[in-house]
Protein backbone atom coordinates (compact mmCIF):
# COMPACT_ATOMS: atom_id res chain seq x y z
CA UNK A 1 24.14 -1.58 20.38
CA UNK A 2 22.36 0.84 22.48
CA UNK A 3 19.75 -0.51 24.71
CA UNK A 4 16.53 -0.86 24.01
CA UNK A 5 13.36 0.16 26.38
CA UNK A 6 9.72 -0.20 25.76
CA UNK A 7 7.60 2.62 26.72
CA UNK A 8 3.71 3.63 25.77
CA UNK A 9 3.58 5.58 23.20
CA UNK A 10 1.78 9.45 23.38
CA UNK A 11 -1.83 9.59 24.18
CA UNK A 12 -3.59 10.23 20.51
CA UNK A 13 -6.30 13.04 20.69
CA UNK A 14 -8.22 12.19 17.57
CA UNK A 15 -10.26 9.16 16.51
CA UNK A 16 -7.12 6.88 16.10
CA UNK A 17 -6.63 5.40 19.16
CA UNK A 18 -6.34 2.02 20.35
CA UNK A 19 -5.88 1.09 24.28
CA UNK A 20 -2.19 0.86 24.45
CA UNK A 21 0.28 1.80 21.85
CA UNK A 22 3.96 0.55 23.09
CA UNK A 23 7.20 2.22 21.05
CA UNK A 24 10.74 1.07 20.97
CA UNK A 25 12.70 3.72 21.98
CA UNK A 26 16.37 4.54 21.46
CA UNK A 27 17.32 7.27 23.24
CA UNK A 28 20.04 8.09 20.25
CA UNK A 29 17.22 9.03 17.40
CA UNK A 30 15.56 12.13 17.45
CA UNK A 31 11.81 12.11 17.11
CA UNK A 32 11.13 15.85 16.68
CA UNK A 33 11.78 18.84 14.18
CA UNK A 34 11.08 22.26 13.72
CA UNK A 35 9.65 23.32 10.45
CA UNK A 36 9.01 26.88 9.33
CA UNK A 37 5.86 25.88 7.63
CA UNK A 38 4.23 23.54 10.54
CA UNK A 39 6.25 24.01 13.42
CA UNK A 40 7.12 21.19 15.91
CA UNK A 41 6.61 18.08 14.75
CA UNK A 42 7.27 14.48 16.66
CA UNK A 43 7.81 11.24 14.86
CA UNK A 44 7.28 7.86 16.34
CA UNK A 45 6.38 4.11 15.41
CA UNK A 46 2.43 4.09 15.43
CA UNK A 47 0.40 0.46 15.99
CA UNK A 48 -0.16 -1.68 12.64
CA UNK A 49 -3.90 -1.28 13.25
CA UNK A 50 -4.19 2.50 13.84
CA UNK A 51 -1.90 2.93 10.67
CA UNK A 52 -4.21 0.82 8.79
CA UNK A 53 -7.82 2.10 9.68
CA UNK A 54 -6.10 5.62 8.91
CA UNK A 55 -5.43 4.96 5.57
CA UNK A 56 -8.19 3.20 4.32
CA UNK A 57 -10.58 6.21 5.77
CA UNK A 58 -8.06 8.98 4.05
CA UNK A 59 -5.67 7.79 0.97
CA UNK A 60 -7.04 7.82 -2.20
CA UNK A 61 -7.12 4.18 -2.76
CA UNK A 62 -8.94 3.36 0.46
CA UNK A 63 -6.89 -0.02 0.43
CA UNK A 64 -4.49 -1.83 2.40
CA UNK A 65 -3.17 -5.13 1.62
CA UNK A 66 -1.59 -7.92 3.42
CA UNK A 67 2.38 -7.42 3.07
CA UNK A 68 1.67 -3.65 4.12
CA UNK A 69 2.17 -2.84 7.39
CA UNK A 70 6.35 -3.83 8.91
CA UNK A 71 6.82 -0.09 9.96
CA UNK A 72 4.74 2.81 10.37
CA UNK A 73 5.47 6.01 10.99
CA UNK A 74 3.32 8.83 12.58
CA UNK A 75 3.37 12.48 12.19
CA UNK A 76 2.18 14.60 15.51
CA UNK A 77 1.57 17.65 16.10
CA UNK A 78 0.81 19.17 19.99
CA UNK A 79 -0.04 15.49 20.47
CA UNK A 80 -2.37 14.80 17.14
CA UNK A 81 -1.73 12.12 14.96
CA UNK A 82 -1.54 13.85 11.41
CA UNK A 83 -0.51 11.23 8.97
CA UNK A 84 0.94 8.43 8.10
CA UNK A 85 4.49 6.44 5.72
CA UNK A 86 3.38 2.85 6.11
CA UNK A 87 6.52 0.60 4.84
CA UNK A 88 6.31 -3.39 3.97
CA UNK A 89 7.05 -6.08 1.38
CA UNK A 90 7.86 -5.18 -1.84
CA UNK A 91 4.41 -6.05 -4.82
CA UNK A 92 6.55 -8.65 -6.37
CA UNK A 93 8.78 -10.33 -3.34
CA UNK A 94 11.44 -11.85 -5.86
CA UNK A 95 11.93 -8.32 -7.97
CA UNK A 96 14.94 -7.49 -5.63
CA UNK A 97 17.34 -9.74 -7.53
CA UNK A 98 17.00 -7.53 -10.03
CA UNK A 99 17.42 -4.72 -7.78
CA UNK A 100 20.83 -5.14 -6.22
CA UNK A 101 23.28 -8.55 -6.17
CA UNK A 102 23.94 -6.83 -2.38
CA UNK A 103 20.22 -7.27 -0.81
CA UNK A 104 17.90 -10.53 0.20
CA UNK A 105 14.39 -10.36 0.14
CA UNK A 106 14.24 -9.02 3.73
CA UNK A 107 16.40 -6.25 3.37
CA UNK A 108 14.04 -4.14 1.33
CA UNK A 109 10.77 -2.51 1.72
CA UNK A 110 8.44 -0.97 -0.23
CA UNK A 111 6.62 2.48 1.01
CA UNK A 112 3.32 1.27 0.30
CA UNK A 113 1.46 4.41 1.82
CA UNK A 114 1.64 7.98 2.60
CA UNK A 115 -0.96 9.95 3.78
CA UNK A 116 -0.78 13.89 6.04
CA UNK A 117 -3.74 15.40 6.97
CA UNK A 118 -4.77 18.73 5.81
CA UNK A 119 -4.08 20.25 8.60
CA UNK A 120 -0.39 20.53 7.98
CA UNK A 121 0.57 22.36 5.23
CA UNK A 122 3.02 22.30 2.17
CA UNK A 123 6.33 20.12 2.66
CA UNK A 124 5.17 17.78 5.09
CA UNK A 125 5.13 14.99 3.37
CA UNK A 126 8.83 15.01 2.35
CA UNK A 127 9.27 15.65 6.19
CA UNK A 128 7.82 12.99 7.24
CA UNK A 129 9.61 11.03 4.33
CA UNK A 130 13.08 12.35 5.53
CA UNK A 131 11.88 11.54 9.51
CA UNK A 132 10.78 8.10 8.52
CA UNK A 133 13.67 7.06 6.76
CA UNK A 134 15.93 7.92 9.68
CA UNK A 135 14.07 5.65 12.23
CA UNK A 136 13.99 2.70 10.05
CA UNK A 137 17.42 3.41 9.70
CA UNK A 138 18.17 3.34 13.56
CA UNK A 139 14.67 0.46 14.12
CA UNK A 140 15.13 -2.11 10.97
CA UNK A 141 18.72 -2.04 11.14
CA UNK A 142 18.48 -5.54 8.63
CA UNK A 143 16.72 -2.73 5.79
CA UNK A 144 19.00 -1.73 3.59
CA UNK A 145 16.87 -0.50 0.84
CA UNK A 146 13.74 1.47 0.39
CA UNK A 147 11.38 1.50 -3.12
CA UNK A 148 8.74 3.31 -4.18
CA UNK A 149 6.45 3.98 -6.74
CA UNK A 150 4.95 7.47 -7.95
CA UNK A 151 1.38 7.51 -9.00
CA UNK A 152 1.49 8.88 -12.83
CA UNK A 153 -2.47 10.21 -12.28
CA UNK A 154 -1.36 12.56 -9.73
CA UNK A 155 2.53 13.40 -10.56
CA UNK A 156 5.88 11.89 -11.24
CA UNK A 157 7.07 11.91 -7.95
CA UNK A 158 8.13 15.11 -6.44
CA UNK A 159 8.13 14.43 -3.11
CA UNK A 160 10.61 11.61 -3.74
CA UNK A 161 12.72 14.04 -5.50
CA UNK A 162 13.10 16.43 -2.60
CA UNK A 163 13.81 13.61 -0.85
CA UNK A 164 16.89 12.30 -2.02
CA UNK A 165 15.60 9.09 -3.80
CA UNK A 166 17.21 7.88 -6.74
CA UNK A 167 14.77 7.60 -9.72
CA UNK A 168 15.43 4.65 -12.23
CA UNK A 169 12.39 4.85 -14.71
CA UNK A 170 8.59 4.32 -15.35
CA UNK A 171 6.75 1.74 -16.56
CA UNK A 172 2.79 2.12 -17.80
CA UNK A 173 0.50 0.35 -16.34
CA UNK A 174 -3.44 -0.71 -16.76
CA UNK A 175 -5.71 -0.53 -14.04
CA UNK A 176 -9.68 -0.57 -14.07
CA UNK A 177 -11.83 2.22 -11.90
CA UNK A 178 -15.43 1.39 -11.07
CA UNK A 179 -18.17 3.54 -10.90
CA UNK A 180 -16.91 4.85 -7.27
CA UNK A 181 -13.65 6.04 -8.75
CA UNK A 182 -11.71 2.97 -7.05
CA UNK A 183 -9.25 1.72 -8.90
CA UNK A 184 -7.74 -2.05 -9.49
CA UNK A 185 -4.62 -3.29 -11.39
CA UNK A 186 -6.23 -6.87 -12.94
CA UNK A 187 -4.42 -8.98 -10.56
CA UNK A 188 -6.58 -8.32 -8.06
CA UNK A 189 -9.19 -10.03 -9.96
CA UNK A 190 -7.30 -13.01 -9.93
CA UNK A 191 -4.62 -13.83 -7.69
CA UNK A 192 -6.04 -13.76 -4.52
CA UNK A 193 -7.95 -16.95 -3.57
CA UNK A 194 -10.16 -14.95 -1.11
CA UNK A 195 -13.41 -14.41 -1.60
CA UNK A 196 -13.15 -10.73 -2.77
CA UNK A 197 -12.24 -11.82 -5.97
CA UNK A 198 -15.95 -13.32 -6.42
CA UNK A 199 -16.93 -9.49 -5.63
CA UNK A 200 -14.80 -8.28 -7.77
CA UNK A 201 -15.66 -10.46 -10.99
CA UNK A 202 -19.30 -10.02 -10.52
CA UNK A 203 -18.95 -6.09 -10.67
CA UNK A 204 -16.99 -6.94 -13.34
CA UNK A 205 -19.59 -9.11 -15.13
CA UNK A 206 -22.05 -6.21 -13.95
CA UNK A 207 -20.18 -3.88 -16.72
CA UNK A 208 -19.14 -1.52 -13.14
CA UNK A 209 -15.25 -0.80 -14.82
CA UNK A 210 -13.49 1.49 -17.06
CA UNK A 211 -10.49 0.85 -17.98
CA UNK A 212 -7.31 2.91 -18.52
CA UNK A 213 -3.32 3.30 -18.14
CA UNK A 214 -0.99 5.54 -16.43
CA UNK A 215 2.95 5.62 -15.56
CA UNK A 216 4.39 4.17 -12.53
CA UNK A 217 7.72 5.83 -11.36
CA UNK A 218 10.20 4.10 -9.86
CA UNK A 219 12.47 5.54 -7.10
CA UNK A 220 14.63 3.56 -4.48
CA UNK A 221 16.73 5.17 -1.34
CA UNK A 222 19.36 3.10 -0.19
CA UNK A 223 19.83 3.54 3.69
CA UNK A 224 23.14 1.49 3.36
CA UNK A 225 25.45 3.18 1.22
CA UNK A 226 27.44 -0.33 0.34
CA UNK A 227 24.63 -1.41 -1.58
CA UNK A 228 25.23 -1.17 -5.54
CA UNK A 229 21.67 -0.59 -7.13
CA UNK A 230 22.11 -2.59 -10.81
CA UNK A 231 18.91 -0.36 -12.65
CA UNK A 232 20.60 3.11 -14.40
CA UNK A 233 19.85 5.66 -12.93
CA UNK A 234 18.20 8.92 -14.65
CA UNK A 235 17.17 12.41 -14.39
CA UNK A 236 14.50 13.60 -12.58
CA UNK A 237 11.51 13.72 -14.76
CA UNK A 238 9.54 16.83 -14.88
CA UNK A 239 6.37 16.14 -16.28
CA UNK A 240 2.60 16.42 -16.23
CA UNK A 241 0.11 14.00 -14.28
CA UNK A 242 -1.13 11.80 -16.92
CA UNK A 243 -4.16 8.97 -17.32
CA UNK A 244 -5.54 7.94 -20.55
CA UNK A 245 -8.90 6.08 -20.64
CA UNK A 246 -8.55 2.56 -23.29
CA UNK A 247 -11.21 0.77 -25.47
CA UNK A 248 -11.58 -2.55 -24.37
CA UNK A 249 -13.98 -5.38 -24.41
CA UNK A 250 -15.07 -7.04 -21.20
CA UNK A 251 -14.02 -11.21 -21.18
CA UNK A 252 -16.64 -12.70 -19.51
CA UNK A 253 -14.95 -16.16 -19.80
CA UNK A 254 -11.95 -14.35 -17.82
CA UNK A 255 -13.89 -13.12 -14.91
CA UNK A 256 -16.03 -16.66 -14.98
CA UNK A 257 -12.53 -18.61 -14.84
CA UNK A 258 -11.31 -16.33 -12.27
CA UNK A 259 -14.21 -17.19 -9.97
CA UNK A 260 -14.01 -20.60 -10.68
CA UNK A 261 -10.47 -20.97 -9.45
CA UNK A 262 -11.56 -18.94 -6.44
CA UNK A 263 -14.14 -21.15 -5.73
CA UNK A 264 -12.18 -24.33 -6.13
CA UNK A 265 -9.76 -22.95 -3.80
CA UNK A 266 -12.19 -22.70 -1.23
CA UNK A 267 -13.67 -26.12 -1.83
CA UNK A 268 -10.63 -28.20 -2.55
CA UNK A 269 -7.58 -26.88 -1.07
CA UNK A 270 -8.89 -24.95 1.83
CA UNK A 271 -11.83 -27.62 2.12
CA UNK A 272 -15.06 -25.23 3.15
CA UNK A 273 -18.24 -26.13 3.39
CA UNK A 274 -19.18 -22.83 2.78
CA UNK A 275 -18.20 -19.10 2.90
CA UNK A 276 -19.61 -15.57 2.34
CA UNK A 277 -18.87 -13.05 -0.12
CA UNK A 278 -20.23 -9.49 -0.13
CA UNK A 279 -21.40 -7.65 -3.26
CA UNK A 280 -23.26 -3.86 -3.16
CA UNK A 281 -24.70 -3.48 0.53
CA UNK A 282 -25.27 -7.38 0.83
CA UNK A 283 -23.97 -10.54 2.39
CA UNK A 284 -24.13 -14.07 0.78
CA UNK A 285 -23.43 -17.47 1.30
CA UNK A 286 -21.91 -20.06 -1.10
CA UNK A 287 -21.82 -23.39 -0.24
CA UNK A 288 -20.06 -26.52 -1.89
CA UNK A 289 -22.82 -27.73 -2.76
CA UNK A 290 -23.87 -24.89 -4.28
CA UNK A 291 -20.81 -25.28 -6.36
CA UNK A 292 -20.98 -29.01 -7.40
CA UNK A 293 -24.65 -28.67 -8.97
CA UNK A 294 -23.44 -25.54 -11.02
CA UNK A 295 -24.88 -22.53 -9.46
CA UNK A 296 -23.31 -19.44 -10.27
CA UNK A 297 -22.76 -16.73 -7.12
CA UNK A 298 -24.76 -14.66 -9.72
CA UNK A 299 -27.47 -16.37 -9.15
CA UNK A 300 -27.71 -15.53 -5.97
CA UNK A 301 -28.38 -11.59 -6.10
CA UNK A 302 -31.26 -11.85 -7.92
């Protein structure tokens, strides 16, 4: 195995910087490549926390969760830090026995985000797909397997297309946007015990959602060729973006249950006093015994 040296990473001449970045380096993998479109571009490992703060000020979502985050990879140009493939745990850890007989839970990753700046132009995220893929190749050696989803409101998944992956299928799923255009898939209402799921119920319960479905697509890479993916594999679809808005009928005995168990979580099994939730531009404070004599967070906005 070649050896490895640590080195600090290229000074960043935009708003993303932290006060040391330090990059494994082996001198084997190139980190550059010319493009017609964009010209020279550099590739390197970028801190968990600038990767972060970048892509909840630019993706769409504006989210970042905690299994995101293993390995990021930066796009630079003349020394600018351009975008973003941010790689972690898969959404549901176990789903990779049904994935490949060949792989452990470790051995695959999930490319949670991708975000490039404006600035460079058309290919660049399959670029920086292609680029990123070759240094988790030569960095996370134990990865063996990459997934991702394509986002049904905005395409089926070109970019993974022209980038090799494998697509095995969609799947449609039901999310709920609020009056921001920020969208949820109903889990996160209730399957976190932290206290953003009392936010989230009371906009709820506040009538802030509408809900609708789209189709996820499903595309893996495999960075070792030994591994034997189980799914079928099909043809590249070709079709439009599509979202379709649902009639539905709010549960308010859901979203009360929901912040129930989030409550009793914080009471019982993490044994708080007291904690604070936050809900439009405020910040509150529930306590236990808040909780024991029956008062509803509710109450407390108005």
């Amino acid at each position: 195995m070649d050896s490895v040296k640590i080195r600090p990473a290229p000074t960043l001449t935009f708003k993303y910087k932290v006060a040391q970045l330090f990059i494994v380096q082996r001198p084997s993998l190139p980190l550059t490549k010319q493009t017609k479109i964009n010209g020279l571009l550099s590739f390197d490992i970028i801190d968990k926390a600038v990767a972060r703060k970048m892509i909840i000020d630019n993706h769409y979502s504006h989210s970042w969760y905690h299994m995101m985050g293993k390995a990021n990879i930066g796009v630079f140009k003349d020394g600018e830090l351009l975008g973003v493939a941010s790689y972690g745990a898969i959404k549901v850890p176990n789903s990779f026995k049904s994935i490949s007989e060949d792989i452990e839970k470790h051995e695959i990753v999930e490319l949670n985000r991708l975000w490039i700046d404006d600035k460079l132009g058309k290919n660049a995220e399959s670029v920086l797909i292609s680029k990123s893929l070759s240094i988790l190749k030569h960095y996370f050696p134990e990865i063996k397997v990459v997934q991702s989803f394509a986002d049904g409101r905005l395409g089926c998944g070109a970019i993974y297309q022209a980038s090799n992956f494998g697509y095995y299928g969609f799947h449609e799923t039901e999310f709920f946007e609020n009056t921001e255009g920020r969208c949820f898939h109903e889990m996160v209402f209730h399957t976190s015990s932290r206290p953003l799921v009392i936010t989230r119920n009371l906009e709820m319960l506040d009538n802030r959602f509408r809900k609708f479905k789209t189709r996820t697509y499903r595309y893996l890479y495999c960075l070792d060729r030994d591994v034997k993916i189980k799914l079928e594999k099909q043809p590249y679809p070709k079709v439009p973006p599509f979202k379709e808005y649902l009639d539905w009928n709010l549960s308010q005995e859901k979203c009360n249950r929901w912040i129930q168990n989030c409550l009793r979580y914080q009471f019982v099994k993490l044994e708080k006093d007291k904690f604070r939730f936050t809900f439009d531009d405020g910040k509150y404070t529930y306590t236990k015994k808040m909780w024991e004599d029956g008062i509803h967070p509710k109450s407390l906005l108005n």
